[in-house]
N, C-alpha and C. Protein backbone atom coordinates (compact mmCIF):
# COMPACT_ATOMS: atom_id res chain seq x y z
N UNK A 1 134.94 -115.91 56.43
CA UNK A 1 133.73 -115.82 55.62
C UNK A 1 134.08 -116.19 54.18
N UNK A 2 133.26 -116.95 53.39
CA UNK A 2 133.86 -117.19 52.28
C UNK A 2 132.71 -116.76 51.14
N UNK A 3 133.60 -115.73 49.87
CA UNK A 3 132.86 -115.44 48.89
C UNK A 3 132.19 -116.42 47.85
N UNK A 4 130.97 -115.93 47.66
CA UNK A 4 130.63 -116.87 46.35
C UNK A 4 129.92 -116.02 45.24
N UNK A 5 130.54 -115.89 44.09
CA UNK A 5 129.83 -115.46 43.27
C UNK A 5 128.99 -115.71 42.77
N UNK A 6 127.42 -114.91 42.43
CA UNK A 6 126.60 -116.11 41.92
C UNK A 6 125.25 -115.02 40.93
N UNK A 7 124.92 -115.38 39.77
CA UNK A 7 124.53 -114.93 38.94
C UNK A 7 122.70 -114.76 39.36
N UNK A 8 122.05 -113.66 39.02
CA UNK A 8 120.54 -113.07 39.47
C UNK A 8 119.90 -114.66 39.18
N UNK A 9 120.39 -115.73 38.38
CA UNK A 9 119.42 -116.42 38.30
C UNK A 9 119.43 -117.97 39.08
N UNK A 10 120.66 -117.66 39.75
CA UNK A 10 121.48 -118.80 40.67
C UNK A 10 120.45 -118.42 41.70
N UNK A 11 120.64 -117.63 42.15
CA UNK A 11 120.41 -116.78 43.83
C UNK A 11 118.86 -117.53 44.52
N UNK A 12 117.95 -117.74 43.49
CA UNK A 12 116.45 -118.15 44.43
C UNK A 12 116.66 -119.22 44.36
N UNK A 13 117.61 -120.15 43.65
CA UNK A 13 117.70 -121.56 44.07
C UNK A 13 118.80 -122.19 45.29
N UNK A 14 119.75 -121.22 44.95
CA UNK A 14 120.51 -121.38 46.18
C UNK A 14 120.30 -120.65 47.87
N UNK A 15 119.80 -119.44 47.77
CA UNK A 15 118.94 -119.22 49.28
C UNK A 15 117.97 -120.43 49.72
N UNK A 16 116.97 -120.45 49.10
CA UNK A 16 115.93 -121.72 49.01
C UNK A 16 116.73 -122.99 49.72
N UNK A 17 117.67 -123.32 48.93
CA UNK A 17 118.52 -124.58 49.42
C UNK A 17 119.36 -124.76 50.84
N UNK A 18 119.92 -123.22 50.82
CA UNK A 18 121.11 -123.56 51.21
C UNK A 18 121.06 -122.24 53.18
N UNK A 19 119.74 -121.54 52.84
CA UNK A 19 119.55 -120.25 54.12
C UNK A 19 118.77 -121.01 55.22
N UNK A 20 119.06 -121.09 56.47
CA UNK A 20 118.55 -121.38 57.34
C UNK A 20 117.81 -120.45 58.28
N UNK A 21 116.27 -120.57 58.80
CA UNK A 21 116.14 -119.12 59.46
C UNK A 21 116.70 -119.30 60.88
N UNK A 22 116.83 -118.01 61.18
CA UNK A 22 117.35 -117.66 62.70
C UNK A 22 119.07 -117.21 62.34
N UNK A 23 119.15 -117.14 61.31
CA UNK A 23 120.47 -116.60 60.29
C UNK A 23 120.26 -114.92 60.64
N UNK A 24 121.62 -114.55 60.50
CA UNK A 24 121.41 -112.82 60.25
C UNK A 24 122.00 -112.80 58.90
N UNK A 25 121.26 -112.10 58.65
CA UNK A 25 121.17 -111.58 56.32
C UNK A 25 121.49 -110.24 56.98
N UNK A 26 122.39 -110.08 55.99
CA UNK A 26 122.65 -108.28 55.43
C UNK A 26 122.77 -108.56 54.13
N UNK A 27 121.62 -107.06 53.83
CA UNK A 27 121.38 -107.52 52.56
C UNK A 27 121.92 -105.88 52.20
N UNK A 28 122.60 -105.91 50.51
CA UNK A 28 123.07 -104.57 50.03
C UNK A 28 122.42 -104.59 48.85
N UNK A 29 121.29 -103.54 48.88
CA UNK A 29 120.92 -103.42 47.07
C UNK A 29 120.83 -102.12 47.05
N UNK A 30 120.24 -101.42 45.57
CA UNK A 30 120.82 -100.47 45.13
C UNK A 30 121.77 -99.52 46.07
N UNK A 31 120.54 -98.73 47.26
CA UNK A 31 121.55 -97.81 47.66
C UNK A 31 121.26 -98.61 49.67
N UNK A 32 120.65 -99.35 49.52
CA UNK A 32 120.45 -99.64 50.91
C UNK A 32 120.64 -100.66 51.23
N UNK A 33 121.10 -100.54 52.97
CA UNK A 33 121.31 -101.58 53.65
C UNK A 33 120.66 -102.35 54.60
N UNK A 34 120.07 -103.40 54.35
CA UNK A 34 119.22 -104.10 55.52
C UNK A 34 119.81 -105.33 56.31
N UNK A 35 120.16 -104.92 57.78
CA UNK A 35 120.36 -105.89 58.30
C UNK A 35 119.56 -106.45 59.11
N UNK A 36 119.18 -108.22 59.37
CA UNK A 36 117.97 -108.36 60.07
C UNK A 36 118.51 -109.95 61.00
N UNK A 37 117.14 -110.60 60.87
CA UNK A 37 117.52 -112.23 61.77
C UNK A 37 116.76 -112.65 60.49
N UNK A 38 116.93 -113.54 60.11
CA UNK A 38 116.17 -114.60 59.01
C UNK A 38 115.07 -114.93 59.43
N UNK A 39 113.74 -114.59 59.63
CA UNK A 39 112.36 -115.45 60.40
C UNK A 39 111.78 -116.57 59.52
N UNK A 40 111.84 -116.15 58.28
CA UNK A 40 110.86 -117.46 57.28
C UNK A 40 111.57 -117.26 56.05
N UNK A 41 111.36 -118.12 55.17
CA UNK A 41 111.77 -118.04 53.77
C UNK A 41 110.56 -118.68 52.73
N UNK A 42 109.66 -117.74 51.92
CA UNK A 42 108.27 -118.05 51.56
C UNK A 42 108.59 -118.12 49.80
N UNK A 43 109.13 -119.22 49.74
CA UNK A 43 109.19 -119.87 48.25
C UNK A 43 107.76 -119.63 47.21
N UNK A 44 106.72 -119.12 47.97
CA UNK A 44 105.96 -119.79 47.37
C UNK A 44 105.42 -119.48 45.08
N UNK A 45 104.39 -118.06 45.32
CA UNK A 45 105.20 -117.65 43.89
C UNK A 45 106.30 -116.69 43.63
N UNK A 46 106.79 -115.68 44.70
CA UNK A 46 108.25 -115.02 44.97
C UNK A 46 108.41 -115.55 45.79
N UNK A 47 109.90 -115.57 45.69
CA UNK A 47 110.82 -115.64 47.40
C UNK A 47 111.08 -114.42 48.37
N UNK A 48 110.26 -114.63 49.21
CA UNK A 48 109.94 -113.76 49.83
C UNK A 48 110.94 -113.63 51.36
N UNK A 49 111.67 -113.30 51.98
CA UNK A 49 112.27 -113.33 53.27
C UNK A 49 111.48 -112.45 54.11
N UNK A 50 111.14 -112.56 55.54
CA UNK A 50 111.13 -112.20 56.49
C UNK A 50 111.56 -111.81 57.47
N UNK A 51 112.57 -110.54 57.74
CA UNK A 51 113.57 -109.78 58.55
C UNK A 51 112.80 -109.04 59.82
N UNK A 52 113.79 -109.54 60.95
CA UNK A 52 113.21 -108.79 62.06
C UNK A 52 115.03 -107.97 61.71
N UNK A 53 114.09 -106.42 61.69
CA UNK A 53 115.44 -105.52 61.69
C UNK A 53 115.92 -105.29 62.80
N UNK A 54 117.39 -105.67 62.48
CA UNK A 54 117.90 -105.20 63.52
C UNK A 54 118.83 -103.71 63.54
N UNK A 55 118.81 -103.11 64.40
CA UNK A 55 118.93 -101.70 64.59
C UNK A 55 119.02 -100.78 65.84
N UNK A 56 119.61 -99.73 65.56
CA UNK A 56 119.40 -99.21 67.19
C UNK A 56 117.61 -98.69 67.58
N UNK A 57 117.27 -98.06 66.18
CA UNK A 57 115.65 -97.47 66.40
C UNK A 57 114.84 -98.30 65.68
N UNK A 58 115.21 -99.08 64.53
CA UNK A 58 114.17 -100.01 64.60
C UNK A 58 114.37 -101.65 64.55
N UNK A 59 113.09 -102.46 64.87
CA UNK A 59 113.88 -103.30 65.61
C UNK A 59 112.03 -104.06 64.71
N UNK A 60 111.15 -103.85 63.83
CA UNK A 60 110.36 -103.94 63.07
C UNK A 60 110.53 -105.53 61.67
N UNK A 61 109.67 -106.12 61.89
CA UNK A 61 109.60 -107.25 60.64
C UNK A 61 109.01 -106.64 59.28
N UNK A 62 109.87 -107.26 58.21
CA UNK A 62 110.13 -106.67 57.31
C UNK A 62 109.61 -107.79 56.19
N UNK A 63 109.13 -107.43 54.94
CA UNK A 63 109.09 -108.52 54.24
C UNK A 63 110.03 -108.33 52.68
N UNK A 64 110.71 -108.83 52.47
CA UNK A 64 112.06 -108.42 51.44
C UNK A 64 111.33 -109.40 50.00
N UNK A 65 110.97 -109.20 48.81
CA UNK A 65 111.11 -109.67 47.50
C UNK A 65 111.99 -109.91 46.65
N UNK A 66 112.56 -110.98 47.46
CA UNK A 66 113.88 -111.11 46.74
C UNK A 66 114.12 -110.80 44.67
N UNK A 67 112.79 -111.52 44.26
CA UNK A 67 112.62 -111.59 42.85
C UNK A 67 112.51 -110.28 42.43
N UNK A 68 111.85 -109.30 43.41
CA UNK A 68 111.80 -107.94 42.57
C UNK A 68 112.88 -106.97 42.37
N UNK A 69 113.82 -107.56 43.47
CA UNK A 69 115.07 -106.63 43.70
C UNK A 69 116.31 -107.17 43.76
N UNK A 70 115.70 -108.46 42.84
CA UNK A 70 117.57 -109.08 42.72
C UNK A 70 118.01 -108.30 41.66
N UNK A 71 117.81 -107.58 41.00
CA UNK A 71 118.42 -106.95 39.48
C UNK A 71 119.30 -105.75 40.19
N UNK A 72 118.95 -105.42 41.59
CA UNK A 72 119.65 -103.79 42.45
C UNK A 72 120.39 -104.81 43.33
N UNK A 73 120.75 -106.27 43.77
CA UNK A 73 121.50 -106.62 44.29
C UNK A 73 122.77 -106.86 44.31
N UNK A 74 123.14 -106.39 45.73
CA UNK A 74 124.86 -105.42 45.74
C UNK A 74 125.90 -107.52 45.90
N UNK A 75 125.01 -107.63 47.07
CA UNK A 75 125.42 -109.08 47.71
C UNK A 75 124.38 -109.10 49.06
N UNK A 76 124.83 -110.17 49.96
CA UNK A 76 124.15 -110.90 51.26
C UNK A 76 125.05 -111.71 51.48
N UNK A 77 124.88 -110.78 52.97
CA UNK A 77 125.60 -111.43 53.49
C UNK A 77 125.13 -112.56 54.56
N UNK A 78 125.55 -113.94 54.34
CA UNK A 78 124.61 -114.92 55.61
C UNK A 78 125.38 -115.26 56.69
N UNK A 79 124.97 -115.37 57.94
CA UNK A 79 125.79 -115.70 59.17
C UNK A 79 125.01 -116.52 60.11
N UNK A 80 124.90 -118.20 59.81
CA UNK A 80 124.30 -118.60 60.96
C UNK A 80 125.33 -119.58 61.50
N UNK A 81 125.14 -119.54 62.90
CA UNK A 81 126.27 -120.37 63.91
C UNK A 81 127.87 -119.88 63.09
N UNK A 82 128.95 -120.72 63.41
CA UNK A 82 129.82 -120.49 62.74
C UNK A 82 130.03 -120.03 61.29
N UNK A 83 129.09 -120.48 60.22
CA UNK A 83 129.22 -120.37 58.88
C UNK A 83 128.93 -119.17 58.22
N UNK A 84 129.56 -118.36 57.61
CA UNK A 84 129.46 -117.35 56.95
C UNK A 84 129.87 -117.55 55.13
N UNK A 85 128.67 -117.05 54.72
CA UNK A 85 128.76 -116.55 53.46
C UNK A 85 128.35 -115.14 52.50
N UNK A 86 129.29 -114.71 51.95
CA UNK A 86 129.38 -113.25 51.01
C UNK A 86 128.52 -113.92 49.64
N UNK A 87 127.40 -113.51 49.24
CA UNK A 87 126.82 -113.62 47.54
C UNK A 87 127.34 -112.34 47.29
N UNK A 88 127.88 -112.57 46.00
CA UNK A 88 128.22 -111.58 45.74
C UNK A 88 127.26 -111.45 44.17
N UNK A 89 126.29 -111.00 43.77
CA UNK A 89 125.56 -110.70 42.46
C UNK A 89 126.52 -110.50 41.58
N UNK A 90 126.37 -111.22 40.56
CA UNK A 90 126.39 -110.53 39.00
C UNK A 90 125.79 -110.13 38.52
């Protein structure tokens, strides 16, 4: 898996670019952890992701604001097919 560091204002241009859906995101902000499948990625006026959680009890679609809660972001983690990547926030 390879780290990349990348600053609150990097992050909506590089998901946008670079996340494919059907990816599993784990995402770490302030105190919580969401792990899911990538369903959509909604650029439109936030970047919005779409998580089917995955979990033992819930298993529920989720809609994540990336813009409102990149300032509590720990990192994300992306995993589709072979390729893995760590964001790590500044």
């Amino acid at each position: 898996m390879k780290d990349i560091i990348i600053s609150e204002d990097e992050l909506k241009e590089f998901i946008v670019n670079n996340f494919k859906e059907e990816a599993l995101l784990e995402i770490s902000y302030n105190r919580v952890f969401v792990p899911g499948i990538l369903l959509n990625i909604n650029n439109d006026e936030n970047l919005i992701l779409t998580l089917q959680l995955q979990g033992q009890l819930l298993h529920q679609t989720v809609d994540i604001n990336i813009d409102e809660i990149k300032s509590e972001l720990v990192e994300i983690r992306y995993t589709h097919l072979d390729e893995g990547i760590t964001l790590v926030i500044k």
